[in-house]
Structures are given as structure tokens and as C-alpha cells.
N, C-alpha and C. Protein backbone atom coordinates (compact mmCIF):
# COMPACT_ATOMS: atom_id res chain seq x y z
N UNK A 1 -9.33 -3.35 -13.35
CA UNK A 1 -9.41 -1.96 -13.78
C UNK A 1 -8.35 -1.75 -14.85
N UNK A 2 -8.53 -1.04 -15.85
CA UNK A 2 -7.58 -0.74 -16.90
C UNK A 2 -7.69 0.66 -17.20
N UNK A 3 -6.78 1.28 -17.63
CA UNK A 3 -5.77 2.53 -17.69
C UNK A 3 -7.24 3.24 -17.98
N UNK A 4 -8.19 2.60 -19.30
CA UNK A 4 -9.12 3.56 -19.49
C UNK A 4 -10.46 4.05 -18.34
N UNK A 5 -10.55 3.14 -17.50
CA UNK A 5 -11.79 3.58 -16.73
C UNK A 5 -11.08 4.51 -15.39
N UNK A 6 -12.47 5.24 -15.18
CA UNK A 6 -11.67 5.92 -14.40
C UNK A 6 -11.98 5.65 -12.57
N UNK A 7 -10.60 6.07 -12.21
CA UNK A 7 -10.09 5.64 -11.25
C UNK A 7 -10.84 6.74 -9.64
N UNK A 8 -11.55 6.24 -8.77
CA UNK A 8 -12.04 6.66 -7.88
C UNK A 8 -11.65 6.40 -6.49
N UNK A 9 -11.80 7.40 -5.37
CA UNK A 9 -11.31 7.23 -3.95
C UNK A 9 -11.60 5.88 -3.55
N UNK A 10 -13.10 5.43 -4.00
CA UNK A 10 -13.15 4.16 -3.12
C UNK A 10 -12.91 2.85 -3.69
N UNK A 11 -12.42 3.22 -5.24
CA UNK A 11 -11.28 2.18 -5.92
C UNK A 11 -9.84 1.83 -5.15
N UNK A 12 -9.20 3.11 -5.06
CA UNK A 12 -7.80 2.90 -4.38
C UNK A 12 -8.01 2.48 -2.95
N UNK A 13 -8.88 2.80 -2.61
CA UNK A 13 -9.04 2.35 -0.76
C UNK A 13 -9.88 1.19 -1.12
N UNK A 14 -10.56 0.64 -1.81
CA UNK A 14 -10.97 -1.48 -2.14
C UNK A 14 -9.35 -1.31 -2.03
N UNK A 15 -8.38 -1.39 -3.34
CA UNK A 15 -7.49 -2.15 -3.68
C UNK A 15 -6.52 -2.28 -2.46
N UNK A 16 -6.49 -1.04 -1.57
CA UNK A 16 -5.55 -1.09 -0.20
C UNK A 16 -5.64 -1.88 0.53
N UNK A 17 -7.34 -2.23 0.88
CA UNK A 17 -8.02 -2.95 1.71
C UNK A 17 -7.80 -4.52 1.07
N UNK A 18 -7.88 -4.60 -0.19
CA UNK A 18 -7.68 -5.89 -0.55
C UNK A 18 -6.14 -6.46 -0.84
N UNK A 19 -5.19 -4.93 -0.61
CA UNK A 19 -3.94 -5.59 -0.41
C UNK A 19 -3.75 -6.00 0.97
N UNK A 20 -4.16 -5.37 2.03
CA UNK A 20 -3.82 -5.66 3.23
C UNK A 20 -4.14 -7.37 3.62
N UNK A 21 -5.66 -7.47 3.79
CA UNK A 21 -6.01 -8.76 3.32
C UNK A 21 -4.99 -9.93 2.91
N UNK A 22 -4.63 -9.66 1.79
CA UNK A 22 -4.09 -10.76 0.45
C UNK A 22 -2.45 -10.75 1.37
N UNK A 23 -2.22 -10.11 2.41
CA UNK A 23 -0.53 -10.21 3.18
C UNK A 23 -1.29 -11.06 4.05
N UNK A 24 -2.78 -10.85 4.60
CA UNK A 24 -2.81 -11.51 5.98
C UNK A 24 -2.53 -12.83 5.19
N UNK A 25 -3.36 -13.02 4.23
CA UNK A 25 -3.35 -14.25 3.98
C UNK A 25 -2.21 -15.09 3.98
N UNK A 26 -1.16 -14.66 2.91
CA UNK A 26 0.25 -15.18 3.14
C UNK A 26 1.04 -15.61 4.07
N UNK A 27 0.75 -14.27 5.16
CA UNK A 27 1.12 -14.50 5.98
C UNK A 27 0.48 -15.97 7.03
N UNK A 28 -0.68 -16.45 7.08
CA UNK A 28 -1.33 -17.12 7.71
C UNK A 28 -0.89 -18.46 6.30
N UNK A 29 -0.80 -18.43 4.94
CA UNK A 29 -0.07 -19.60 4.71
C UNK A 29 1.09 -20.10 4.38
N UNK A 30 2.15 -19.30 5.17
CA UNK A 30 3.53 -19.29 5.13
C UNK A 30 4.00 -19.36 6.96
N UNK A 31 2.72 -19.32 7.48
CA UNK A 31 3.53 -20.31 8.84
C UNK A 31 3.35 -21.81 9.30
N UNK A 32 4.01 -21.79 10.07
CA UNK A 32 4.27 -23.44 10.48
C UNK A 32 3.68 -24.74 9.37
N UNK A 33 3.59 -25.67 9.63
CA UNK A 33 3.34 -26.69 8.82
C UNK A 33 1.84 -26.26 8.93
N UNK A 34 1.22 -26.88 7.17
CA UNK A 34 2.41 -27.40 5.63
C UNK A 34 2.97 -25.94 5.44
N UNK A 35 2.81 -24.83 5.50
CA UNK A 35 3.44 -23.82 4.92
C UNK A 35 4.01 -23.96 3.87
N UNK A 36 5.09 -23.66 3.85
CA UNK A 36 6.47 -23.38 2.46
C UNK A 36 6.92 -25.21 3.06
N UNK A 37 7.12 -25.87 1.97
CA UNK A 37 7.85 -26.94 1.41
C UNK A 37 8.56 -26.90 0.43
N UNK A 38 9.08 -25.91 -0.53
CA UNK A 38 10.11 -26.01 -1.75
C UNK A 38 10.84 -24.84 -1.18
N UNK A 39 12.27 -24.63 -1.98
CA UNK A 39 12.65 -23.58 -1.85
C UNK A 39 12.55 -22.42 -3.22
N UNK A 40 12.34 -23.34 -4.41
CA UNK A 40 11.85 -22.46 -5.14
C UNK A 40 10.68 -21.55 -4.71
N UNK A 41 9.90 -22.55 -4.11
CA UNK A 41 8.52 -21.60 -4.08
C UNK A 41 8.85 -20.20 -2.51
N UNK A 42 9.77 -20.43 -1.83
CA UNK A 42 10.31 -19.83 -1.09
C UNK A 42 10.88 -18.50 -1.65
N UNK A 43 11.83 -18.75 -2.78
CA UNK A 43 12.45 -17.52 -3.97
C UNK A 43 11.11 -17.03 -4.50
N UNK A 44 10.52 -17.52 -4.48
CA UNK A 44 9.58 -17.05 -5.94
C UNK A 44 8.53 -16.09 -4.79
N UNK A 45 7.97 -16.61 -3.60
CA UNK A 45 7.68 -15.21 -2.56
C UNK A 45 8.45 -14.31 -2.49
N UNK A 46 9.72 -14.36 -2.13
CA UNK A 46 10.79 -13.40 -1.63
C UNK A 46 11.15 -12.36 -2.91
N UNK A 47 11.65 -13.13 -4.02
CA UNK A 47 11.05 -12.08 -4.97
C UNK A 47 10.02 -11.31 -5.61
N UNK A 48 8.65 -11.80 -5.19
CA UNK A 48 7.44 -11.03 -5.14
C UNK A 48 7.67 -9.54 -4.26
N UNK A 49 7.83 -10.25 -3.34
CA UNK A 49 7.58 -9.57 -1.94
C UNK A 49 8.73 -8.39 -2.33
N UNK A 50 9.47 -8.40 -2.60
CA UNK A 50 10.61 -7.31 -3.28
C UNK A 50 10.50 -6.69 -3.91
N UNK A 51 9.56 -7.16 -4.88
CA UNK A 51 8.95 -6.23 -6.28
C UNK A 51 7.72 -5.14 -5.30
N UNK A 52 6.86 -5.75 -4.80
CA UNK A 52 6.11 -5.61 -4.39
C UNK A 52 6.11 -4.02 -3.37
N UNK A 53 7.49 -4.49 -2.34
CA UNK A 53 7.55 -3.60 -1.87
C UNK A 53 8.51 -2.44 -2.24
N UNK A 54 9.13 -2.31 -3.61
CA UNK A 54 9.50 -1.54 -4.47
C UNK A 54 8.33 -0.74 -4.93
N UNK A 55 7.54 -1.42 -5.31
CA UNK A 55 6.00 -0.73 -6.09
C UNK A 55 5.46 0.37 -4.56
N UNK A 56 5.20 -0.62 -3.45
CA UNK A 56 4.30 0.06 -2.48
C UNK A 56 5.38 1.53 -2.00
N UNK A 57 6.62 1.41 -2.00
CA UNK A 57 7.15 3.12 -1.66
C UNK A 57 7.14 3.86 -3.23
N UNK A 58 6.91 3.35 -3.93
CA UNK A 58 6.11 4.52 -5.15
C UNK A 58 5.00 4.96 -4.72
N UNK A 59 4.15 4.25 -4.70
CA UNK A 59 2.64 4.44 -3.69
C UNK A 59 2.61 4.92 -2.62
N UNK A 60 3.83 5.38 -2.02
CA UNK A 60 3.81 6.16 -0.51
C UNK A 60 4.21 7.55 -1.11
N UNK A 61 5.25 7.46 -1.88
CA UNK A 61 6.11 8.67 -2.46
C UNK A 61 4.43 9.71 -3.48
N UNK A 62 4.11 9.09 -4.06
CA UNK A 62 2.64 9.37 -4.68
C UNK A 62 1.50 10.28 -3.53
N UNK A 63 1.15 9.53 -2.63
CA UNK A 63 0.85 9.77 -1.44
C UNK A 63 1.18 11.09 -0.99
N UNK A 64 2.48 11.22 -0.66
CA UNK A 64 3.35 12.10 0.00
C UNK A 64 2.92 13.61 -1.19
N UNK A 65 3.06 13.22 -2.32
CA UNK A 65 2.98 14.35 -3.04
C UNK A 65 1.79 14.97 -2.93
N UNK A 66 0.44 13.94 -3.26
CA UNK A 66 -0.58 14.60 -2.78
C UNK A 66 -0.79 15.29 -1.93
N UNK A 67 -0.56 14.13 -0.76
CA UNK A 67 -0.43 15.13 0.58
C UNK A 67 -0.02 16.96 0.76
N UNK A 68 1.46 16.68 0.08
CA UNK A 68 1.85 18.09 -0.01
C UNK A 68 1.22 18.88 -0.31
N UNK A 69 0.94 18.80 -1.69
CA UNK A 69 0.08 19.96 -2.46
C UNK A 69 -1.63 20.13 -2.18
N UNK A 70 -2.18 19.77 -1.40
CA UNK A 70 -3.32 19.42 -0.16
C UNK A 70 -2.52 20.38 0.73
N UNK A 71 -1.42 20.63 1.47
CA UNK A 71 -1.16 21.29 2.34
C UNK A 71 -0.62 22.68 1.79
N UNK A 72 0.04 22.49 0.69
CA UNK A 72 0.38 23.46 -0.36
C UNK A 72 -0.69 24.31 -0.37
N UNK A 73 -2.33 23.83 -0.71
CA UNK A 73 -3.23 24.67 -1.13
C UNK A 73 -4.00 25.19 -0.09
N UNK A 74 -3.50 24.73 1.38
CA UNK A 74 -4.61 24.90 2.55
C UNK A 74 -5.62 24.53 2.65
N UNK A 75 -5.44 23.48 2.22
CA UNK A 75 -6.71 21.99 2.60
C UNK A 75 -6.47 21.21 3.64
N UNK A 76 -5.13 20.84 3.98
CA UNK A 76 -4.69 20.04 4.84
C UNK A 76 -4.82 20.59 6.12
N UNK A 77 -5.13 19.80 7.20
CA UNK A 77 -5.43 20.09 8.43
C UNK A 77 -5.44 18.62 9.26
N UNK A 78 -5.73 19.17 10.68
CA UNK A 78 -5.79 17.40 11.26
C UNK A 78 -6.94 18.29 12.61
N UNK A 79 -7.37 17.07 13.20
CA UNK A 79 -8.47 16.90 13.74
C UNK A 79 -8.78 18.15 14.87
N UNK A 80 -7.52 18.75 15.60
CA UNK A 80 -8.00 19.41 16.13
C UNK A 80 -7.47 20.98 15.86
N UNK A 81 -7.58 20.93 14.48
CA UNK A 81 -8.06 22.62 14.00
C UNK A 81 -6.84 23.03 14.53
N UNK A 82 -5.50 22.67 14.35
CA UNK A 82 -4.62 23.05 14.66
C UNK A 82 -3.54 23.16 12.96
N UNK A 83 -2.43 24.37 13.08
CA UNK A 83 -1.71 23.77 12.09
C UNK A 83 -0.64 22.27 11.87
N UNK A 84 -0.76 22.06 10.84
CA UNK A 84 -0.21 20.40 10.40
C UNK A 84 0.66 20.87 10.38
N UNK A 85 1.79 21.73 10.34
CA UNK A 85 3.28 21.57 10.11
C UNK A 85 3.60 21.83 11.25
N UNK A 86 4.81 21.59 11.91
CA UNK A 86 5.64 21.80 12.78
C UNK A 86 5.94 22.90 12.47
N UNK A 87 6.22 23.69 14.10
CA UNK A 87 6.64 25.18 14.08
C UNK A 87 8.14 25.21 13.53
């Protein structure tokens, strides 16, 4: 996807779904043997994984804002027809 096309609900929820995924995976080839054998290639995850999860609390903080202004406008609600904020 690039900056010009435009961006849809069930774009960002693929890419979530295909981030979640793409950890199992890692995760399933970063245990036990063969797993990790270098330690470069050890740095070179660990600094992914850093960047990575720098990027994903932008993507929460993003989130959060929506959220707000969804509750801001009295859209926000939860399942049982109750108010979402704490008294």
C-alpha cells in the first residue's frame, strides 16, 4: 500500500492480523534448535523488535485518539448499553 491509495478498516485489521501472525512466526523460529545460531543475527532481531515496538505504541497512541474523539462525539459505547467512562 502506498501513501496514495486509500486506506480502509479492513486494510488496517489484514495488516494487524498479518502482524500478529509474522510474531507467531518468529516466535516459533527463534526457539530451541536450529533457532538463532549467530549473534549478529540475534542484534539484528533485537533491534527490529525495538524499532518495531517503538512504531506499535504510536499505533496504540493513534488508537487512543480515535477512540477518544468516538467518545468525544457519543459514538462510543460498550456492549451492554451502559456508559464507557468511569463514574
Amino acid at each position: 500500500m502506498n501513501d496514495h491509495e486509500t486506506r480502509t478498516n479492513e486494510d488496517i485489521e489484514r495488516l494487524a492480523g498479518e502482524l500478529h501472525e509474522r510474531v507467531r512466526d518468529l516466535n516459533y523460529l527463534t526457539q530451541d534448535s536450529p533457532g538463532l545460531s549467530e549473534l549478529a543475527a540475534a542484534y539484528t532481531v533485537l533491534g527490529n523488535l525495538a524499532q518495531t515496538s517503538f512504531r506499535l505504541a504510536q499505533t496504540a497512541e493513534q488508537i487512543d485518539a480515535f477512540l477518544t474523539r468516538e467518545l468525544d462525539a457519543g459514538r462510543l459505547g460498550h456492549d451492554q448499553s451502559g456508559d464507557p467512562t468511569p463514574p
